[in-house]
Protein backbone atom coordinates (compact mmCIF):
# COMPACT_ATOMS: atom_id res chain seq x y z
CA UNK A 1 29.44 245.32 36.99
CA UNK A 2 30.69 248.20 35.06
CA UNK A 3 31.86 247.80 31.62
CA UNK A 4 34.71 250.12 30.08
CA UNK A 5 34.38 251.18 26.87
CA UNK A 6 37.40 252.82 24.57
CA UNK A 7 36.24 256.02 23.15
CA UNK A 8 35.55 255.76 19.29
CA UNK A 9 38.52 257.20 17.03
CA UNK A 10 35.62 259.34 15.55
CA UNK A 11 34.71 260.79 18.70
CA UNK A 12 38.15 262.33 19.11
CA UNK A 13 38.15 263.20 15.46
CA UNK A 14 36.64 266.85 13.91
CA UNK A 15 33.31 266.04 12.15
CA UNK A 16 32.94 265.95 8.53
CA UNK A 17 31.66 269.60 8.32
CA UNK A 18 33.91 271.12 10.66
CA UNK A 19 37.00 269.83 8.18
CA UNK A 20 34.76 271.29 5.41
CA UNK A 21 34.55 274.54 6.98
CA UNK A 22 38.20 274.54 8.31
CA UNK A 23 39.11 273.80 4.62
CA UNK A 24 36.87 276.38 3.23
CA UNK A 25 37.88 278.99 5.34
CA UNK A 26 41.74 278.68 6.51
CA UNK A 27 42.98 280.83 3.14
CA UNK A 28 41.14 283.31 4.53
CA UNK A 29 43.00 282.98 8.29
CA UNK A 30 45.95 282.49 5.60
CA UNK A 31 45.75 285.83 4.09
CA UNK A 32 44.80 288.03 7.61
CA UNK A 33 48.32 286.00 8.99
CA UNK A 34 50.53 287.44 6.24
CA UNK A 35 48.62 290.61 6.23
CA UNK A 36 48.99 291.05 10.16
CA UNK A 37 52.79 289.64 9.69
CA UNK A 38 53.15 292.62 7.24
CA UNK A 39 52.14 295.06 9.30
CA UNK A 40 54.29 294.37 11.67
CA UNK A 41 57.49 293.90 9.82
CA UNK A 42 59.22 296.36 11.71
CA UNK A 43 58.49 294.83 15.40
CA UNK A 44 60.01 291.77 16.84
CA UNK A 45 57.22 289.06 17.28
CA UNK A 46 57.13 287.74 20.96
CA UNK A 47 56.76 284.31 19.86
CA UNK A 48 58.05 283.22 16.33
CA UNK A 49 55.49 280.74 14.46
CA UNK A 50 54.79 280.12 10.60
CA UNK A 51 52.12 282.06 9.16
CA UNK A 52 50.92 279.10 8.65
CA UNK A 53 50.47 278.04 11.84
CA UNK A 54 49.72 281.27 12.41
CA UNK A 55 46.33 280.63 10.36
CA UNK A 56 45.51 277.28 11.42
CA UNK A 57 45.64 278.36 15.42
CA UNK A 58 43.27 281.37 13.79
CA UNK A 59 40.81 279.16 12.25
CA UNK A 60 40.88 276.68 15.62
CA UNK A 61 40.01 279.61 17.79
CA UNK A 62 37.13 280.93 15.58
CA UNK A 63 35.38 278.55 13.98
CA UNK A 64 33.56 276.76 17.14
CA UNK A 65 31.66 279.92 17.36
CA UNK A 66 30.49 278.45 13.81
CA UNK A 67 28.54 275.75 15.52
């Protein structure tokens, strides 16, 4: 018979260093978001987000490469 198992809440979860890394490195997404945002003052954005969401969709996108 074939047993079910829930997945782990840490399985779904980031790993310890990836949170280190994220942590480490997100000012830097931080800073390119307002810098990027202040280049384009003049133009409309197609889609309007925080920088800091901005930064933290930034950092998602990159930082697998990492591992």
């Amino acid at each position: 018979m074939a047993v079910l198992r829930k997945p782990r809440a840490s399985s779904r979860r980031p790993s310890l260093e990836y949170q280190l890394i994220f942590l480490a490195s997100y000012p830097l997404f931080l800073f390119g978001a307002v810098a990027r945002r202040m280049s384009h003052a003049g133009r409309p954005a197609a889609v309007q987000r925080s920088v800091f969401a901005e930064a933290r969709q930034d950092a998602h996108m990159a930082l697998p490469y990492a591992f």
